[in-house]
Structures are given as structure tokens and as C-alpha cells.
PDB file of N, CA and C in Angstrom:
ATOM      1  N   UNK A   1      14.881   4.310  -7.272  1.00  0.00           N
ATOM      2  CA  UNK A   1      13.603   4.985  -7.158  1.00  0.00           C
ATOM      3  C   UNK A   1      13.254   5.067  -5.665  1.00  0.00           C
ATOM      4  N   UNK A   2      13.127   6.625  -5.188  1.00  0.00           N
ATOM      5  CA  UNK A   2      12.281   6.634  -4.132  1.00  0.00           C
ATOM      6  C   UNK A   2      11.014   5.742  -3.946  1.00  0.00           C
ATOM      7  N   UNK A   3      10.687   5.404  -2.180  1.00  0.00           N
ATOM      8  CA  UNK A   3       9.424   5.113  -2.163  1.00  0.00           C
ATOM      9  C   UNK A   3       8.349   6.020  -2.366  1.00  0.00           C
ATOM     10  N   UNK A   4       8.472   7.357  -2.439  1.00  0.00           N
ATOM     11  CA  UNK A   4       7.375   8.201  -2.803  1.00  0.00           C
ATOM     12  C   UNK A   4       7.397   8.799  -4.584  1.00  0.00           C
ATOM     13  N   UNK A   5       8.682   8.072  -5.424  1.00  0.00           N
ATOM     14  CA  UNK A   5       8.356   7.894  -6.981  1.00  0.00           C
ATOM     15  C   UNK A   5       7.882   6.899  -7.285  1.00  0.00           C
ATOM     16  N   UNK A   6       7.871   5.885  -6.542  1.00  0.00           N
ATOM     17  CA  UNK A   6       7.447   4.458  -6.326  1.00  0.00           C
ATOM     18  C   UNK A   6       6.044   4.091  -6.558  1.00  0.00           C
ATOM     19  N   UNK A   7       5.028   5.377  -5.347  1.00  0.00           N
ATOM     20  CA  UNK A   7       3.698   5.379  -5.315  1.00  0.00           C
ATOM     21  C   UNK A   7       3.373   6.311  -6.400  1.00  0.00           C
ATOM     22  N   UNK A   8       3.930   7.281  -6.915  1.00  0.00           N
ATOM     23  CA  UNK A   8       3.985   7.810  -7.792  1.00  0.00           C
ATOM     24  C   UNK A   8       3.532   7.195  -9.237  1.00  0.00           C
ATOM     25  N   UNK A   9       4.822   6.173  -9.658  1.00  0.00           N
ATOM     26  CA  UNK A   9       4.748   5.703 -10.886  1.00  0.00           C
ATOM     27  C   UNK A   9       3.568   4.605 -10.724  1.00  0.00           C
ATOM     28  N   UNK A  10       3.233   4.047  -9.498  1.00  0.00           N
ATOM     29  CA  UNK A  10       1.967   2.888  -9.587  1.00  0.00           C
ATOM     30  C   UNK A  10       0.762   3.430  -9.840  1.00  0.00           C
ATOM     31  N   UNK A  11       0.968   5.066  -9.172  1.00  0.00           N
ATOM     32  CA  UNK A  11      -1.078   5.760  -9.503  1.00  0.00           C
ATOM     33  C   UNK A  11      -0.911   5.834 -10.881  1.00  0.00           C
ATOM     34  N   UNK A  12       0.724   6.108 -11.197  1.00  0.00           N
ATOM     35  CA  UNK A  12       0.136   6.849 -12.744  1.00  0.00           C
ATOM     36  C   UNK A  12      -0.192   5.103 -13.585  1.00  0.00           C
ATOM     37  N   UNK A  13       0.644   4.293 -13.249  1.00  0.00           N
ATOM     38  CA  UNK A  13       0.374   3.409 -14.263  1.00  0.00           C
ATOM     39  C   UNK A  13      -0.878   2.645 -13.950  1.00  0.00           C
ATOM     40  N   UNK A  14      -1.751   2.999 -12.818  1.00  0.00           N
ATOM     41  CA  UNK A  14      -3.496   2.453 -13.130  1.00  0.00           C
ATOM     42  C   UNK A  14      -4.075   3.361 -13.388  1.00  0.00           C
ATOM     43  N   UNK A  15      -3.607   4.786 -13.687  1.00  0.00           N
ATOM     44  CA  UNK A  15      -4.473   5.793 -14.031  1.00  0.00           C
ATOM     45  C   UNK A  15      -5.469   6.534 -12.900  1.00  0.00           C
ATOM     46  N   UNK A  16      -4.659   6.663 -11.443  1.00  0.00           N
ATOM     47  CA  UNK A  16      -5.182   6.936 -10.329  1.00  0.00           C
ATOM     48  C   UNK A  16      -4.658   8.751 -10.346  1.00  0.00           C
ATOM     49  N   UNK A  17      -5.503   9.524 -10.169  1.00  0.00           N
ATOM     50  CA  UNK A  17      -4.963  10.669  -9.770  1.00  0.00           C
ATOM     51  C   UNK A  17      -5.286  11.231  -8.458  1.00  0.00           C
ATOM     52  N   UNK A  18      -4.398  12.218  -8.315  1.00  0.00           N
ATOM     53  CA  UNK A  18      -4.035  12.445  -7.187  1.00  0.00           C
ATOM     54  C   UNK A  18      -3.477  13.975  -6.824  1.00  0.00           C
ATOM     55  N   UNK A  19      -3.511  14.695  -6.181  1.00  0.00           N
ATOM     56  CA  UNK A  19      -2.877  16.049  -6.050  1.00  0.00           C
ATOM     57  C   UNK A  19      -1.949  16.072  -5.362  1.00  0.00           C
ATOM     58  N   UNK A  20      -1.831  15.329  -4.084  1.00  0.00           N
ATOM     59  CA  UNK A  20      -0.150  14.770  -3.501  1.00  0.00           C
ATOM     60  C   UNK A  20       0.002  13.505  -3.030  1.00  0.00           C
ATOM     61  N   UNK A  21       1.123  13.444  -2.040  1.00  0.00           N
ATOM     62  CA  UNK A  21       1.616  12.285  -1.618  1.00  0.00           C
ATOM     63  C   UNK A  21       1.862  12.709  -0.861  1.00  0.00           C
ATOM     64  N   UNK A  22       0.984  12.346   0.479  1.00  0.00           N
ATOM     65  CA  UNK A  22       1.452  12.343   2.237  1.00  0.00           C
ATOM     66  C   UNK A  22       2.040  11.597   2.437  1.00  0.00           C
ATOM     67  N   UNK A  23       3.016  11.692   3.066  1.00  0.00           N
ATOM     68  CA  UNK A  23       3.928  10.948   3.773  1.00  0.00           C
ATOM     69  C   UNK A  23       3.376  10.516   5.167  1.00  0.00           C
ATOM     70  N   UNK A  24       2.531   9.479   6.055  1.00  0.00           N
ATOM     71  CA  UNK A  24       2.155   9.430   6.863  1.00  0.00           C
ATOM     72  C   UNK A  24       2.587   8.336   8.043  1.00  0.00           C
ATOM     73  N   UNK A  25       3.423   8.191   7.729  1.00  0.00           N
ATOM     74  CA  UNK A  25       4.982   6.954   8.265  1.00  0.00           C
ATOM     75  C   UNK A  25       6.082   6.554   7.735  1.00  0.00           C
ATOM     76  N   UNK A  26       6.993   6.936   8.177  1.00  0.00           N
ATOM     77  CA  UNK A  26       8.624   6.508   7.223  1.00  0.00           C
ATOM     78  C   UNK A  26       9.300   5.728   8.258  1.00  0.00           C
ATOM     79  N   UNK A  27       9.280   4.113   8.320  1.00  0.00           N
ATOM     80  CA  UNK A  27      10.177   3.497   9.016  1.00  0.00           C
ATOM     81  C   UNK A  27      10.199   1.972   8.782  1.00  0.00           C
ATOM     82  N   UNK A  28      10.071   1.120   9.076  1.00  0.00           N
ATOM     83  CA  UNK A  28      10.596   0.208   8.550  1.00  0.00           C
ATOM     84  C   UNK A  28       9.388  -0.179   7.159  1.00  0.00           C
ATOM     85  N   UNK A  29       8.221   0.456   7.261  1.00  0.00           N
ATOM     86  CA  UNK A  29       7.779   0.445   5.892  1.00  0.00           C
ATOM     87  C   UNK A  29       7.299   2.136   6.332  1.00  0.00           C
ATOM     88  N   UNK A  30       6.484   2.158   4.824  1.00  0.00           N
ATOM     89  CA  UNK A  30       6.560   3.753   4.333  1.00  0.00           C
ATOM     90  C   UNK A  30       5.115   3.984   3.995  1.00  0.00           C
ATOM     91  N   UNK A  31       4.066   4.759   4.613  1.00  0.00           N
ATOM     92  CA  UNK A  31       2.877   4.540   4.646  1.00  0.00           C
ATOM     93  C   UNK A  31       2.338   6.010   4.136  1.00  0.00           C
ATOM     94  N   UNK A  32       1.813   6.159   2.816  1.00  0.00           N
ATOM     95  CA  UNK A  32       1.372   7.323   1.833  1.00  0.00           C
ATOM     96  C   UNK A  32       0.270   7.436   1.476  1.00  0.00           C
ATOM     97  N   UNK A  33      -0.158   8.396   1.447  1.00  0.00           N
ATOM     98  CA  UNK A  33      -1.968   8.699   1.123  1.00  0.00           C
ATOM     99  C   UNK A  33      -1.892   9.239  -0.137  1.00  0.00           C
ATOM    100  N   UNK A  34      -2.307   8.731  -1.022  1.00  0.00           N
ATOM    101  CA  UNK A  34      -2.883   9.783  -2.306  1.00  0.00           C
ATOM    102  C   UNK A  34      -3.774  10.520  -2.362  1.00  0.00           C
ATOM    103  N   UNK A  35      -3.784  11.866  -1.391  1.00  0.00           N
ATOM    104  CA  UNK A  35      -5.039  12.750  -1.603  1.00  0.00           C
ATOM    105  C   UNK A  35      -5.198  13.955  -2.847  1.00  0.00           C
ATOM    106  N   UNK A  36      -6.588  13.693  -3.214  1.00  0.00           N
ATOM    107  CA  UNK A  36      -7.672  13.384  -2.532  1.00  0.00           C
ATOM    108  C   UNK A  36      -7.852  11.950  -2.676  1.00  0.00           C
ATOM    109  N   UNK A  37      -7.355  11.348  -3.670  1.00  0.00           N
ATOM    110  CA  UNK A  37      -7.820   9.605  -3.323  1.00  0.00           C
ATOM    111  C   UNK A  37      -8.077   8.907  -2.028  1.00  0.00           C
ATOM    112  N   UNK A  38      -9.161   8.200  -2.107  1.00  0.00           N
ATOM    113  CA  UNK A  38      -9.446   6.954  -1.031  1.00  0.00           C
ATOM    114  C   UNK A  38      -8.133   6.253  -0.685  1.00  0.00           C
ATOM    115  N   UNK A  39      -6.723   6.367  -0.927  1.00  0.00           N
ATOM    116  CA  UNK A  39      -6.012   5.213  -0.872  1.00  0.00           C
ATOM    117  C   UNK A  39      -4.785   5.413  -0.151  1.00  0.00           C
ATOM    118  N   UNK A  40      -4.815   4.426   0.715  1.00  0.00           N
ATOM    119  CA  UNK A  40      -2.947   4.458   1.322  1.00  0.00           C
ATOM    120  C   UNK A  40      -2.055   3.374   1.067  1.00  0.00           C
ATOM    121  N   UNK A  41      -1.142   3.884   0.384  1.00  0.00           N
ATOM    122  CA  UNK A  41      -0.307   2.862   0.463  1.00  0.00           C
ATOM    123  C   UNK A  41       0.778   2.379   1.616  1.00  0.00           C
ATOM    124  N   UNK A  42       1.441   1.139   1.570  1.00  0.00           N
ATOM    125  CA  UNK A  42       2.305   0.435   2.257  1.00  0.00           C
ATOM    126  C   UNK A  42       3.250  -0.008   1.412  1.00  0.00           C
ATOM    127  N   UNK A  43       4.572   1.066   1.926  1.00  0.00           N
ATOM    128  CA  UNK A  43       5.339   0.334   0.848  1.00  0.00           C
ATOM    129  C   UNK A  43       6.978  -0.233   1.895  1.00  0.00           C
ATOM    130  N   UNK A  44       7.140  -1.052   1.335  1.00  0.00           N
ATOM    131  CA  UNK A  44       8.025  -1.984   1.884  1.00  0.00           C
ATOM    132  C   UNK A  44       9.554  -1.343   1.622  1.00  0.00           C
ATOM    133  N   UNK A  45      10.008  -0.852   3.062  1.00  0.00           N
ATOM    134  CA  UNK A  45      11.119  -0.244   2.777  1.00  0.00           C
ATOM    135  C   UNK A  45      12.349  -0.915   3.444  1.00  0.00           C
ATOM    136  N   UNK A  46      12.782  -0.951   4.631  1.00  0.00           N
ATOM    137  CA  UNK A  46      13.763  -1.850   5.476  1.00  0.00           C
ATOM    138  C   UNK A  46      12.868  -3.408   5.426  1.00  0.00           C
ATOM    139  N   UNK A  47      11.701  -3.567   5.610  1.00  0.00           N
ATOM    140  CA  UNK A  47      11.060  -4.952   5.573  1.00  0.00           C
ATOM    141  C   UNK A  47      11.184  -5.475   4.456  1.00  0.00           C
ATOM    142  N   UNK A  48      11.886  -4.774   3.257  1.00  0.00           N
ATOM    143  CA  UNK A  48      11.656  -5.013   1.901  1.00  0.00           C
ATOM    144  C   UNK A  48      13.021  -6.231   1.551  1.00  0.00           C
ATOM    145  N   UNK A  49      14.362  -5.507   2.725  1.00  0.00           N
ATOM    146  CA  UNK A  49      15.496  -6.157   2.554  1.00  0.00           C
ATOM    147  C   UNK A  49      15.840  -7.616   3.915  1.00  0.00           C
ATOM    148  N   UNK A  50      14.761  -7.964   4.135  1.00  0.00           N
ATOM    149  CA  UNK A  50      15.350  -8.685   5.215  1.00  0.00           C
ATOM    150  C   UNK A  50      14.101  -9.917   4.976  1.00  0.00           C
ATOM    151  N   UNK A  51      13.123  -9.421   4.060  1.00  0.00           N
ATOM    152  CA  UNK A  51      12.157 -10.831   3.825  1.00  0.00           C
ATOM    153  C   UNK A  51      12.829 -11.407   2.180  1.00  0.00           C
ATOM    154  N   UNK A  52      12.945 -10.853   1.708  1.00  0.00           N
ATOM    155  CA  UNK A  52      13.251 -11.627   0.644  1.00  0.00           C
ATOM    156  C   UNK A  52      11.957 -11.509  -0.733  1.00  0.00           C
ATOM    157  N   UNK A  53      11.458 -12.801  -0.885  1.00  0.00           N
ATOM    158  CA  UNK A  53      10.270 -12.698  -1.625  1.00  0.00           C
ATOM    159  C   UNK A  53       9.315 -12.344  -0.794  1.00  0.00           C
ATOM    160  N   UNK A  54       8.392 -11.127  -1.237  1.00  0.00           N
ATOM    161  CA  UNK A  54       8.066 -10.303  -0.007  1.00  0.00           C
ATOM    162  C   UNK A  54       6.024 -10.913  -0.398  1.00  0.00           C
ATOM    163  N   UNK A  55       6.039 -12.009  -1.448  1.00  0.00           N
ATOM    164  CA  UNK A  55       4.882 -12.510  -1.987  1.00  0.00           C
ATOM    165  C   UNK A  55       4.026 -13.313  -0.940  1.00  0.00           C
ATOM    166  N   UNK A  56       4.573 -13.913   0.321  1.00  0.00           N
ATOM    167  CA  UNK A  56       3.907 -15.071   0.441  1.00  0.00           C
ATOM    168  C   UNK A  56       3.405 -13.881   1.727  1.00  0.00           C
ATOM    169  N   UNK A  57       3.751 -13.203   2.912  1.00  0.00           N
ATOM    170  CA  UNK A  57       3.515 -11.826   3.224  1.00  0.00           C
ATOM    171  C   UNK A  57       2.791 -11.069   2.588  1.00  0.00           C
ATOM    172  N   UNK A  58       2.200 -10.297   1.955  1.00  0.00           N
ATOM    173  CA  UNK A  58       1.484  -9.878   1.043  1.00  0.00           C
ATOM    174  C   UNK A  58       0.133 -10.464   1.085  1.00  0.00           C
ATOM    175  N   UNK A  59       0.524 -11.882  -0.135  1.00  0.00           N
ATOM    176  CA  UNK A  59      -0.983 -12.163   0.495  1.00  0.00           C
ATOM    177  C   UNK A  59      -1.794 -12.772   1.654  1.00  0.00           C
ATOM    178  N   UNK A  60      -0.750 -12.992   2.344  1.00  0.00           N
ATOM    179  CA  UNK A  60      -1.490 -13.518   3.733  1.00  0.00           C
ATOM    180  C   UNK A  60      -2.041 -12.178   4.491  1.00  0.00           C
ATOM    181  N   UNK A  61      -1.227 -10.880   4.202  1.00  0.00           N
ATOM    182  CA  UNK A  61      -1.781  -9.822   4.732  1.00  0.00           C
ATOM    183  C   UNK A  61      -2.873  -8.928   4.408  1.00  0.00           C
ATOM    184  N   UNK A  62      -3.026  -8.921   2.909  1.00  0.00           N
ATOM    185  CA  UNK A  62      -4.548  -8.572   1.863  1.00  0.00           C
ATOM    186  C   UNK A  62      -5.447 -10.268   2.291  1.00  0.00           C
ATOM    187  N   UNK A  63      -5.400 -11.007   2.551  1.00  0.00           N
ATOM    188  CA  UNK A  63      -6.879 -11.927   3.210  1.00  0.00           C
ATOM    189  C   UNK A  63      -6.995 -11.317   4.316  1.00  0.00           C
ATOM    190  N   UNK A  64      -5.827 -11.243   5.380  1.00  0.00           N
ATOM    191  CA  UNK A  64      -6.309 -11.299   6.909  1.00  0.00           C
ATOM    192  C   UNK A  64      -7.170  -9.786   6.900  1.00  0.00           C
ATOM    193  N   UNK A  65      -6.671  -8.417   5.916  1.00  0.00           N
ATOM    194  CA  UNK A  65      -7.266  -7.434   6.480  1.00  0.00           C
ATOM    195  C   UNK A  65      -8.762  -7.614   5.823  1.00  0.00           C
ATOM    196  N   UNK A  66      -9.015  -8.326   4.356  1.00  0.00           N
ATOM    197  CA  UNK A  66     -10.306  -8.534   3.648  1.00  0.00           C
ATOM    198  C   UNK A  66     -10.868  -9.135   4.872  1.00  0.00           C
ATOM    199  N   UNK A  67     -10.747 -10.072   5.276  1.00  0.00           N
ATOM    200  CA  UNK A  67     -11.773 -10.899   6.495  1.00  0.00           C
ATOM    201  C   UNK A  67     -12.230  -9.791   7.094  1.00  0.00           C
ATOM    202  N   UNK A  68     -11.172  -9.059   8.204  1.00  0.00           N
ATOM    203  CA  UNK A  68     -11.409  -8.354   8.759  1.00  0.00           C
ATOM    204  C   UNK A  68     -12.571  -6.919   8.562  1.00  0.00           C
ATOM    205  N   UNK A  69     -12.099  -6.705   7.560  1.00  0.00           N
ATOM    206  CA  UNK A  69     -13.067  -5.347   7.318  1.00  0.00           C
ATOM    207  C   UNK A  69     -14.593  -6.360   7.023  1.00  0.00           C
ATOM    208  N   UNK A  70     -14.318  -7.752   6.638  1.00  0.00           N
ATOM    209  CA  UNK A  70     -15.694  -8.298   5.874  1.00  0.00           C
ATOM    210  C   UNK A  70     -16.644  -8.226   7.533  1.00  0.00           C
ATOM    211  N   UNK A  71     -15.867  -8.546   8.380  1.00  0.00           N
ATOM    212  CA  UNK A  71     -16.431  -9.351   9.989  1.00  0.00           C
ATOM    213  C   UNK A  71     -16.732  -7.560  10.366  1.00  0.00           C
ATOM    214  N   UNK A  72     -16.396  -6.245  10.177  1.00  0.00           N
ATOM    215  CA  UNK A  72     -17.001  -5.190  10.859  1.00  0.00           C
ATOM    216  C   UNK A  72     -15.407  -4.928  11.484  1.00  0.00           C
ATOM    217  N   UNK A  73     -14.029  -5.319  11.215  1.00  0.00           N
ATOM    218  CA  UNK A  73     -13.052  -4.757  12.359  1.00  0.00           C
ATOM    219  C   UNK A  73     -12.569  -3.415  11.952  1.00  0.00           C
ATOM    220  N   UNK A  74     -11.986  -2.734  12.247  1.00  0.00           N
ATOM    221  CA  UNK A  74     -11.525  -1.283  12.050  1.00  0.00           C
ATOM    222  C   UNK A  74     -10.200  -1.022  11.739  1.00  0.00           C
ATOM    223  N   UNK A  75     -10.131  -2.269  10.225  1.00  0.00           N
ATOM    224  CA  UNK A  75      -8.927  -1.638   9.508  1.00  0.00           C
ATOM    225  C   UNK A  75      -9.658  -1.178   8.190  1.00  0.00           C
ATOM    226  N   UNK A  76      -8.186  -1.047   7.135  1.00  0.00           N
ATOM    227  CA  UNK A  76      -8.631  -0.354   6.206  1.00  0.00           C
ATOM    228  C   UNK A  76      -8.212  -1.259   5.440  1.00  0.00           C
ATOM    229  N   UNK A  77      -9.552  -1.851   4.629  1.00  0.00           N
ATOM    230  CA  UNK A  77      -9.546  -2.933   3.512  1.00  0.00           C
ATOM    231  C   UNK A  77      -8.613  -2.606   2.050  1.00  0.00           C
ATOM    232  N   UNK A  78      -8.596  -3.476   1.453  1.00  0.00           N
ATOM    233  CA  UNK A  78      -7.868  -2.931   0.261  1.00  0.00           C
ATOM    234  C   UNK A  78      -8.717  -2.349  -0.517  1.00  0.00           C
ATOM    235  N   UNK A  79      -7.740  -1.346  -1.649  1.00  0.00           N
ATOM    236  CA  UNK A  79      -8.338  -0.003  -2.297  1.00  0.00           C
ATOM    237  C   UNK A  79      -9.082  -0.927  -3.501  1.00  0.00           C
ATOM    238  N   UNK A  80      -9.906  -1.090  -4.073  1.00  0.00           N
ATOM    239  CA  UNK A  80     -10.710  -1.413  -5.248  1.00  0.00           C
ATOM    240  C   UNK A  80     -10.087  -0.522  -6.385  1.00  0.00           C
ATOM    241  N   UNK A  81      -9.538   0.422  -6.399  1.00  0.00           N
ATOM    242  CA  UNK A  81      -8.751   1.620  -7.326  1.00  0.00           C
ATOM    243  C   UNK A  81      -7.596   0.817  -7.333  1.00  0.00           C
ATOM    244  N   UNK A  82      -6.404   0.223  -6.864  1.00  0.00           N
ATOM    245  CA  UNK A  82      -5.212  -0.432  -7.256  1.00  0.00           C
ATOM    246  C   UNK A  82      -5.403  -1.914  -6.678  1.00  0.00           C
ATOM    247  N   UNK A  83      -4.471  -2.971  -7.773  1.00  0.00           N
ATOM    248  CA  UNK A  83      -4.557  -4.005  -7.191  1.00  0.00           C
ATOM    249  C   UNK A  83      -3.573  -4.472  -6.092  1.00  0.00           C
ATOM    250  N   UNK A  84      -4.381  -5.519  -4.882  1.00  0.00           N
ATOM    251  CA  UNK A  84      -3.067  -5.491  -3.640  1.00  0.00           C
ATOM    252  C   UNK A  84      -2.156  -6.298  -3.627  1.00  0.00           C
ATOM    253  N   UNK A  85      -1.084  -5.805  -3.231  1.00  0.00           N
ATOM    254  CA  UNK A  85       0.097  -6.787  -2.739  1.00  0.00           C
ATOM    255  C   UNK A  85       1.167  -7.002  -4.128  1.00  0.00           C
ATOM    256  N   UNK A  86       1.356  -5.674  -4.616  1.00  0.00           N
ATOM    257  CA  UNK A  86       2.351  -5.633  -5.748  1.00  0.00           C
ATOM    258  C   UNK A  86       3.151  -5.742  -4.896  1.00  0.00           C
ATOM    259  N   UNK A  87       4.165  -6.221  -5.906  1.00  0.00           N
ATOM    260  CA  UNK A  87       5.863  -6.534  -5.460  1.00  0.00           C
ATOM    261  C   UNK A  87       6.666  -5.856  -5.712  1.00  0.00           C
TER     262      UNK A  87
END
């Protein structure tokens, strides 16, 4: 499975729709917008084969950006529409 059947099969299986899939970075991960949805994904493509269990990453990276957006910083929190840090 492509990474863009990938984001594909995850909108459809929470029931997220969507009219495409931007492609908005392809390199060592793979960074996709579901527009019109609020949501981008990160999907783990060369980083996918060189961490292993890609779990303990994940969630250290969904807290650090939750803090962040909680404190006012200028990332982009996780989507409330999918849950974060699937594997």
C-alpha cells in the first residue's frame, strides 16, 4: 500500500471525507492534507524502516506538539477528526 492509499484507507475507516490528497512533502516522511478537511497527515515512510517500533516516537511527539499548541506555539496540534499516532 501506497502512503497516499494509506491516508486514504484511514479517512475512510473514521469516516473522514475528503475531495483529495495533497501531497505536501515526500521524503523521509510523507506529509498530506485532506482537503477540504482540517487535517494533515504524517506518514512514516524511510523513518518508518530504520526506527522499528515507531510507538514510543509517536507518542512523545502527539504530547510535545499538544503542550505546545496548549502554551500558544505555532504548530499544528492534533486533528480531533482522527486519532494520533497510529502505527
Amino acid at each position: 500500500m501506497t502512503p497516499v492509499e494509506a491516508a486514504a484507507a484511514l479517512a475512510a475507516e473514521h469516516g473522514l471525507r475528503y475531495d483529495e490528497i495533497d501531497v505536501l512533502k515526500h521524503g523521509s516522511n510523507m506529509l498530506v492534507r485532506l482537503a477540504p478537511a482540517p487535517v494533515v497527515l504524517r506518514i512514516a515512510t524511510f523513518t518508518a524502516l530504520i526506527r522499528g517500533d515507531a510507538l514510543p516516537y509517536l507518542e512523545r511527539e502527539v504530547a510535545l506538539v499538544t503542550y505546545l499548541a496548549s502554551v500558544g506555539a505555532s504548530v499544528m496540534p492534533p486533528s480531533d477528526l482522527l486519532p494520533p499516532g497510529r502505527t
